[in-house]
Structure formats: structure tokens, C-alpha cells
PDB file of N, CA and C in Angstrom:
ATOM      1  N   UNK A   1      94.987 132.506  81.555  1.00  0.00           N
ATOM      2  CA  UNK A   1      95.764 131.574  82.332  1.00  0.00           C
ATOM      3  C   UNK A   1      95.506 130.167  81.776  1.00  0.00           C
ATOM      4  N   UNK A   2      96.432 129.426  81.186  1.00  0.00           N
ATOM      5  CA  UNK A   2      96.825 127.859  81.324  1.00  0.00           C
ATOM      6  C   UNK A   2      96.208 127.445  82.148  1.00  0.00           C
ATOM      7  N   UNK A   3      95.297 125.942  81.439  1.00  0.00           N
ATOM      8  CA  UNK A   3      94.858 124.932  82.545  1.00  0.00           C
ATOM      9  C   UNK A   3      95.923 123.635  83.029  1.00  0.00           C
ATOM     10  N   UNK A   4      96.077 123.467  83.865  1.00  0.00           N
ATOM     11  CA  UNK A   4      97.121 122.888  84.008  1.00  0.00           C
ATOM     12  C   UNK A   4      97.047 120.717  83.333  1.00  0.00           C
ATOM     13  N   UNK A   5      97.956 120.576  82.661  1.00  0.00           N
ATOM     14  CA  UNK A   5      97.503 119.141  81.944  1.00  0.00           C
ATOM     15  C   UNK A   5      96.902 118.200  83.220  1.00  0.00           C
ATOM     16  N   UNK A   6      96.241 117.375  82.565  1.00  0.00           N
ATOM     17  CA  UNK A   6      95.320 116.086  83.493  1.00  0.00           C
ATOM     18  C   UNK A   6      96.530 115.713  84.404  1.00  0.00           C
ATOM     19  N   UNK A   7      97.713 115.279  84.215  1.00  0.00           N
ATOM     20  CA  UNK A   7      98.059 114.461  85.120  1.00  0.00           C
ATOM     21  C   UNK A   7      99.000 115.383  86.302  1.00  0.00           C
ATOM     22  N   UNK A   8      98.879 116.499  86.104  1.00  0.00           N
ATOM     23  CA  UNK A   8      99.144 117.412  87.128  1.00  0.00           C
ATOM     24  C   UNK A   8      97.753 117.810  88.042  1.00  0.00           C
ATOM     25  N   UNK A   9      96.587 117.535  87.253  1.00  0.00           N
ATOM     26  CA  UNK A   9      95.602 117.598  88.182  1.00  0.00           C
ATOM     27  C   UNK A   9      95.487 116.696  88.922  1.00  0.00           C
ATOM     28  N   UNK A  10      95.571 115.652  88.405  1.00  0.00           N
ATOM     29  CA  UNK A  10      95.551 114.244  89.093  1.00  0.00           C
ATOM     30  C   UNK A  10      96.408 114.351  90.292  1.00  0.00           C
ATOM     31  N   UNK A  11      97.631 114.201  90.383  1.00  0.00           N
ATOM     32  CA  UNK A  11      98.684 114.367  91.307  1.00  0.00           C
ATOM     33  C   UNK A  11      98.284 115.082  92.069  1.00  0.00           C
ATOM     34  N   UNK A  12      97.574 116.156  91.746  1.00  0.00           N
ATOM     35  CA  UNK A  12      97.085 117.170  93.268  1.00  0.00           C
ATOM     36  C   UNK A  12      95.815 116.904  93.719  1.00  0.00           C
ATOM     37  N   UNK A  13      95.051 116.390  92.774  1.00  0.00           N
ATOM     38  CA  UNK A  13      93.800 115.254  93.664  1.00  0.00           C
ATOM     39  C   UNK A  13      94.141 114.351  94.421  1.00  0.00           C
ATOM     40  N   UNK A  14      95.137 113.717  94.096  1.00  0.00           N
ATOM     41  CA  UNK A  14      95.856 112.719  95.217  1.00  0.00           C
ATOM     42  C   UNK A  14      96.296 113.086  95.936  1.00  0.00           C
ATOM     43  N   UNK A  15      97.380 114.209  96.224  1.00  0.00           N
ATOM     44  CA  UNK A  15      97.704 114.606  97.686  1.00  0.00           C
ATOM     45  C   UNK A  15      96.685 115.199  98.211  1.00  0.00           C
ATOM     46  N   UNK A  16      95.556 116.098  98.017  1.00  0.00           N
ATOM     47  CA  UNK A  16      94.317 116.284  98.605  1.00  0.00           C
ATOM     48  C   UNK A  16      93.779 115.377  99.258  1.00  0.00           C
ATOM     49  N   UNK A  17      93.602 114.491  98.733  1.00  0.00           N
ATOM     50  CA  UNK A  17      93.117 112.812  99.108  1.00  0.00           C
ATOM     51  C   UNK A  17      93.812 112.505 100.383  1.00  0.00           C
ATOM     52  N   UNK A  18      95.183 112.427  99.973  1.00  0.00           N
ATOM     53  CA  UNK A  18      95.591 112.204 100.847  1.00  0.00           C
ATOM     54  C   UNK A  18      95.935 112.793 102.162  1.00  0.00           C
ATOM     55  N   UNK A  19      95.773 113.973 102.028  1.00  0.00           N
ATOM     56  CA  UNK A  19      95.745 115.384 103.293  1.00  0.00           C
ATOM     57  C   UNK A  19      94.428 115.000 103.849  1.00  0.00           C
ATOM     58  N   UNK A  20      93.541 114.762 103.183  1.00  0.00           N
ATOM     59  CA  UNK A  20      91.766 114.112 103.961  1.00  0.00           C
ATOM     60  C   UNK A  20      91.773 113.225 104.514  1.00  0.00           C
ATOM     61  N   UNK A  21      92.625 112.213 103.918  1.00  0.00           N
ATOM     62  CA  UNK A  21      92.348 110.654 105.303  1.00  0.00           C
ATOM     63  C   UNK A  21      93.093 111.101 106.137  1.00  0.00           C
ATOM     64  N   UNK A  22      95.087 111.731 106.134  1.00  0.00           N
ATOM     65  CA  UNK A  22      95.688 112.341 106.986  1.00  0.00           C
ATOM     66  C   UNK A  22      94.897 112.707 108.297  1.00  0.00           C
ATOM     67  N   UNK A  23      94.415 113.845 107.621  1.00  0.00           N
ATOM     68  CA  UNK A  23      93.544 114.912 108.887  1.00  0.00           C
ATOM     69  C   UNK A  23      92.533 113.917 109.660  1.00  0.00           C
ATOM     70  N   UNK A  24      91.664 113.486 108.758  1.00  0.00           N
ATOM     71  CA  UNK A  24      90.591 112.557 109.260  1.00  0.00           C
ATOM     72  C   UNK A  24      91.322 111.220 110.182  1.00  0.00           C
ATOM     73  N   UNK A  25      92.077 110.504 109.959  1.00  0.00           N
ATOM     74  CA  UNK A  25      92.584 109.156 110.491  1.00  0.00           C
ATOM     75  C   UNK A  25      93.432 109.791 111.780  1.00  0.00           C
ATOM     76  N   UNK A  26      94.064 111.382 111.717  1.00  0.00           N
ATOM     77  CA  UNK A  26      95.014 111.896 113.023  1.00  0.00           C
ATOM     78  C   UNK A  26      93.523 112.057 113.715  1.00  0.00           C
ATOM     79  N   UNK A  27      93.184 112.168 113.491  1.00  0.00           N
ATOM     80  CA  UNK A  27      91.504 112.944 114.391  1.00  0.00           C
ATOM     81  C   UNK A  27      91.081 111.888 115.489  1.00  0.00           C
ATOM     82  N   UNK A  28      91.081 110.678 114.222  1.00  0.00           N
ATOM     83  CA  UNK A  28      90.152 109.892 115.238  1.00  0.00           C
ATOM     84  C   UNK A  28      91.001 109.180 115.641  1.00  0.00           C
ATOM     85  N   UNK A  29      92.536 108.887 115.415  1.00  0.00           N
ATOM     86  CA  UNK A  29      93.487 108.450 116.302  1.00  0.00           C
ATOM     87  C   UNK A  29      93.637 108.873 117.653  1.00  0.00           C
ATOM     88  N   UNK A  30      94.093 109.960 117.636  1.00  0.00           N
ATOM     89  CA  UNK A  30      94.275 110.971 118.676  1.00  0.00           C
ATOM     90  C   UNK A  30      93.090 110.656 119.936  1.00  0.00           C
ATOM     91  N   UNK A  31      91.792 110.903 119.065  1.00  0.00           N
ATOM     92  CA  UNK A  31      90.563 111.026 120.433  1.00  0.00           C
ATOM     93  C   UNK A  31      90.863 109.716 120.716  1.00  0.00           C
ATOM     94  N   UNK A  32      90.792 108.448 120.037  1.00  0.00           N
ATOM     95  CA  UNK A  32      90.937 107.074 120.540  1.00  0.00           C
ATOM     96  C   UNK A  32      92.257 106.624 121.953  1.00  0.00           C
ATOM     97  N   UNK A  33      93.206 107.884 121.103  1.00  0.00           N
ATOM     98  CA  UNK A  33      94.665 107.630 122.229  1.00  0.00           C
ATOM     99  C   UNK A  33      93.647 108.427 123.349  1.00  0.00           C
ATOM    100  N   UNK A  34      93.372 109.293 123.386  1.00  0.00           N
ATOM    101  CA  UNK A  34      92.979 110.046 124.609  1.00  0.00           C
ATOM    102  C   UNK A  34      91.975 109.601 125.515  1.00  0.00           C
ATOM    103  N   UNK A  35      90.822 108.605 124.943  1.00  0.00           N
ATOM    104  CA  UNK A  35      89.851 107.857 125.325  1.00  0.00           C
ATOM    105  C   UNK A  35      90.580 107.004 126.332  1.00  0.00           C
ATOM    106  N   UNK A  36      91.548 106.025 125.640  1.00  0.00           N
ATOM    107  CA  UNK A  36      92.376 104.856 125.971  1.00  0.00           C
ATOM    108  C   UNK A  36      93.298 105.217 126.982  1.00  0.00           C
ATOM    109  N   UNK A  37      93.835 106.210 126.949  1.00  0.00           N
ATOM    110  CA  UNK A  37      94.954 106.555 127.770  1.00  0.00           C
ATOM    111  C   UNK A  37      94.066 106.855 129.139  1.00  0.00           C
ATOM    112  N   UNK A  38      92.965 107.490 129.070  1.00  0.00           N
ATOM    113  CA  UNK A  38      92.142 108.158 130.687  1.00  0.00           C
ATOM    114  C   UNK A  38      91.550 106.767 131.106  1.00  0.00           C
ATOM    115  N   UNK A  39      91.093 105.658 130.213  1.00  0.00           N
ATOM    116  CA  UNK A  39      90.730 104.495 130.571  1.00  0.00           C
ATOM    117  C   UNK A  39      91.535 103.719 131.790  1.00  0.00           C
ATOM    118  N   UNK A  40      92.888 103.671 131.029  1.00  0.00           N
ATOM    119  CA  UNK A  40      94.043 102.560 131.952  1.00  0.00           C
ATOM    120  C   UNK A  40      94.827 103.594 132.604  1.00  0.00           C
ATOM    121  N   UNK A  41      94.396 104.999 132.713  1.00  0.00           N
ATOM    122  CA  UNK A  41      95.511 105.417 133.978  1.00  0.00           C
ATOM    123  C   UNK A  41      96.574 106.052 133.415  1.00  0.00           C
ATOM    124  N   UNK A  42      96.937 106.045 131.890  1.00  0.00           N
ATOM    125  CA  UNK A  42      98.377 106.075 131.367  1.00  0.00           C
ATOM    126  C   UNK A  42      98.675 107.257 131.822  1.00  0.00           C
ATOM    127  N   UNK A  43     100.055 107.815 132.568  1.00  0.00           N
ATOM    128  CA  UNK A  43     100.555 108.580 132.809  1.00  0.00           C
ATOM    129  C   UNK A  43     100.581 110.117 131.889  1.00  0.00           C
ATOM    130  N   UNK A  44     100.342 111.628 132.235  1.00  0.00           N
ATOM    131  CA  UNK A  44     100.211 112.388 131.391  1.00  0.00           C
ATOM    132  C   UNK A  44     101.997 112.473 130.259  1.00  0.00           C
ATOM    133  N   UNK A  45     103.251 111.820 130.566  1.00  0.00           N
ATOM    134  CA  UNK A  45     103.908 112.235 129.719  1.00  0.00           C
ATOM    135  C   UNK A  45     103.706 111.097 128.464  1.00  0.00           C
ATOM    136  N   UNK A  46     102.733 110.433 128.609  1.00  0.00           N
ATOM    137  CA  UNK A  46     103.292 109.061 127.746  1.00  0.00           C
ATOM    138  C   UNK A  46     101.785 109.755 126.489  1.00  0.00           C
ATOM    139  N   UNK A  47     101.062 110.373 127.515  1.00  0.00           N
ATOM    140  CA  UNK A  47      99.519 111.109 126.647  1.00  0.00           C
ATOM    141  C   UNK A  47     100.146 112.078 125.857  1.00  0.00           C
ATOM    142  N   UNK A  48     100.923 112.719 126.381  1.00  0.00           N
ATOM    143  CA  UNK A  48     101.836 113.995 125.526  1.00  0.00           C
ATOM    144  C   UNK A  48     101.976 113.385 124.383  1.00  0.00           C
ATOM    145  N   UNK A  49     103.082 112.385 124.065  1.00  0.00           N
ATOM    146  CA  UNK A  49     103.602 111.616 122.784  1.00  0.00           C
ATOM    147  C   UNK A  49     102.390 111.744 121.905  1.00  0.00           C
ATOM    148  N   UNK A  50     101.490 111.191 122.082  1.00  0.00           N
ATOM    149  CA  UNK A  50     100.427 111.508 121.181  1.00  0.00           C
ATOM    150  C   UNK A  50      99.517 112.379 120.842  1.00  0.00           C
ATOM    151  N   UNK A  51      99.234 113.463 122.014  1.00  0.00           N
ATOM    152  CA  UNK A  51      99.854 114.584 121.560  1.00  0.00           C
ATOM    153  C   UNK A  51     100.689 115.512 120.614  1.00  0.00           C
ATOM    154  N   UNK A  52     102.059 114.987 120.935  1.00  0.00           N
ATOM    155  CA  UNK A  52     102.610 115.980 119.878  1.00  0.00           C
ATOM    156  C   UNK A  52     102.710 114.742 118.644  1.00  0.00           C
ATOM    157  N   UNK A  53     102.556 113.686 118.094  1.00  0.00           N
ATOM    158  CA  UNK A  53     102.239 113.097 117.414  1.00  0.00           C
ATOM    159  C   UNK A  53     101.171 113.364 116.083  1.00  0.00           C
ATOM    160  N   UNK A  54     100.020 113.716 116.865  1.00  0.00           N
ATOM    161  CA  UNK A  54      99.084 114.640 116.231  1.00  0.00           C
ATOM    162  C   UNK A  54      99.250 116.015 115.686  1.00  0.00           C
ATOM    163  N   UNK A  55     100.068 116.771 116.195  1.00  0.00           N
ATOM    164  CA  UNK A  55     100.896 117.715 115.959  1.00  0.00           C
ATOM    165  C   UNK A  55     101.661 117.807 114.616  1.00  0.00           C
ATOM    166  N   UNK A  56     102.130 117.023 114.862  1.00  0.00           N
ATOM    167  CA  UNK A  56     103.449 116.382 113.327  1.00  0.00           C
ATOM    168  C   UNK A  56     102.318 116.215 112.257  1.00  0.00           C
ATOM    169  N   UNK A  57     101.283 115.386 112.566  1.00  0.00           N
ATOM    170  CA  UNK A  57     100.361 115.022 111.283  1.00  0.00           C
ATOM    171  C   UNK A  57      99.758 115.985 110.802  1.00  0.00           C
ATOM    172  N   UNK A  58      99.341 116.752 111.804  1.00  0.00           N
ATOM    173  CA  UNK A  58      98.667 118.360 111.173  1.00  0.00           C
ATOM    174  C   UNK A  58      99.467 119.068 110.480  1.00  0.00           C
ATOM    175  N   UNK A  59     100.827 119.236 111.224  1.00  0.00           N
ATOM    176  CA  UNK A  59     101.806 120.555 110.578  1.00  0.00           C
ATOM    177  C   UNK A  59     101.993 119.774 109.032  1.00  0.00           C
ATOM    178  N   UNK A  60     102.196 118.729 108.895  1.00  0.00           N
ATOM    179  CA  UNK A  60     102.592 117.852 107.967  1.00  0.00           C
ATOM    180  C   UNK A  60     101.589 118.004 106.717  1.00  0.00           C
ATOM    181  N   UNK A  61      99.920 118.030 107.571  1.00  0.00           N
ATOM    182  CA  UNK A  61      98.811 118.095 106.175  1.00  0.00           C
ATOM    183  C   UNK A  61      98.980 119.979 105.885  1.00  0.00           C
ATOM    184  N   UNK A  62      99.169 120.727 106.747  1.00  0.00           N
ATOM    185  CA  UNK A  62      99.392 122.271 106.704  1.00  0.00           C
ATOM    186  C   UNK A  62     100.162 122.154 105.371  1.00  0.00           C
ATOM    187  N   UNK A  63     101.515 121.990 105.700  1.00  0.00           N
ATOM    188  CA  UNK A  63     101.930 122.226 104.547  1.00  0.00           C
ATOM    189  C   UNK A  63     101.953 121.392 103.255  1.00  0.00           C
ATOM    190  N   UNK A  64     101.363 120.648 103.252  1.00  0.00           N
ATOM    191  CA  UNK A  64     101.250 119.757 101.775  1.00  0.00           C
ATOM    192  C   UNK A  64     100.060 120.525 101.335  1.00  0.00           C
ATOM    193  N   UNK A  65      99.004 120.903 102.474  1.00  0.00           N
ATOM    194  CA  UNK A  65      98.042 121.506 101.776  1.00  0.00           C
ATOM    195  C   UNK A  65      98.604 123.284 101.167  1.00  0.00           C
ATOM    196  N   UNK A  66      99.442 123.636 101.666  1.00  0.00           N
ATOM    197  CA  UNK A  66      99.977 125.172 101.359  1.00  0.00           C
ATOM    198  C   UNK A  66     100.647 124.995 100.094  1.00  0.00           C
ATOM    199  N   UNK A  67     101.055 123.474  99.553  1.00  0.00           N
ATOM    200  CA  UNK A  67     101.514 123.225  98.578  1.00  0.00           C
ATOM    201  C   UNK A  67     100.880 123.477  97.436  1.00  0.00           C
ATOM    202  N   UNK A  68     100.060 122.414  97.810  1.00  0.00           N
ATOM    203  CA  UNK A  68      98.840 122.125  96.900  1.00  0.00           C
ATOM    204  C   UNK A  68      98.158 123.895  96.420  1.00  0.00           C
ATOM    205  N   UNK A  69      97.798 124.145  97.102  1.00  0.00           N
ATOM    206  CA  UNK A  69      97.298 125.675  97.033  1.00  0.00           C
ATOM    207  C   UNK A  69      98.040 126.792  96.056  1.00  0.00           C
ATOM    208  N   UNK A  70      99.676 126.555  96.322  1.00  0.00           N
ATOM    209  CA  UNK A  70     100.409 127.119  95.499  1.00  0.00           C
ATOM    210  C   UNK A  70     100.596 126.674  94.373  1.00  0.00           C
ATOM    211  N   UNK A  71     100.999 125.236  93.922  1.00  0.00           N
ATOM    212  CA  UNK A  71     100.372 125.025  93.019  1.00  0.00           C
ATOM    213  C   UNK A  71      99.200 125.366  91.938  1.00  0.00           C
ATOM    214  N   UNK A  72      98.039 125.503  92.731  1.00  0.00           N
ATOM    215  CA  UNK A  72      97.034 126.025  91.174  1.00  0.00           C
ATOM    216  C   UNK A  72      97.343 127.177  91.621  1.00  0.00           C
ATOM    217  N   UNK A  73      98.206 128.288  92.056  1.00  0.00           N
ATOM    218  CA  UNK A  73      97.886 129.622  91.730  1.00  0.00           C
ATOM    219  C   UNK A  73      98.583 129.904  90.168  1.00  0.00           C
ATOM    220  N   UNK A  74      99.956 128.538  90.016  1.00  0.00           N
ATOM    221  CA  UNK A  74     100.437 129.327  89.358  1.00  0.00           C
ATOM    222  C   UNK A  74     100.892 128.545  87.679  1.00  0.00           C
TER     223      UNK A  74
END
């Protein structure tokens, strides 16, 4: 099997990269919305939004990472 050239590795070190702060920055967003929101009272549909907010960012690193993955198989 072919190693794949440097700047195709590169490119998928970077979206890796970038799937890590993704995941990491939805993480501690999220607990911060959830902290903040039980603080001032905020109503549970307005907590939802961020909620499914977090949602989007995950499904979003899911598949860039399913990308990435397919990528070096082939």
C-alpha cells in the first residue's frame, strides 16, 4: 500500500486538529451554557437551543472524523 504524499497528510492533520478543538470548545461551551442557564433561571426551551446546538457540533466532528478515517483506509 501507497503512503499517501505530505500534503495529504497534512490536510488530515488539520481537520483532526480541527475535530479536537471542535469537540473540546462544544464541551466546555455547552457545560458553561448549562452552568449559566441554571444560574439566571433561563427557561428549559431556550437551554434546549444549546442543547441541540451541541448536537450539530458533535454530528458535525462525527462525520469529518468518519472522513478522515476513510481517507487513510484508502
Amino acid at each position: 500500500m501507497a503512503r499517501p504524499d505530505p500534503d495529504t497528510e497534512r490536510k488530515m492533520a488539520r481537520q483532526a486538529r480541527l475535530v479536537a478543538f471542535v469537540i473540546a470548545g462544544t464541551m466546555i461551551l455547552w457545560m458553561g451554557a448549562q452552568w449559566f442557564g441554571g444560574e439566571i433561571g433561563l427557561e428549559a426551551r431556550y437551554v434546549f437551543l444549546f442543547d441541540f446546538a451541541a448536537i450539530a457540533a458533535f454530528l458535525w466532528a462525527l462525520v469529518v472524523t468518519y472522513q478522515i478515517w476513510r481517507n487513510r483506509q484508502g
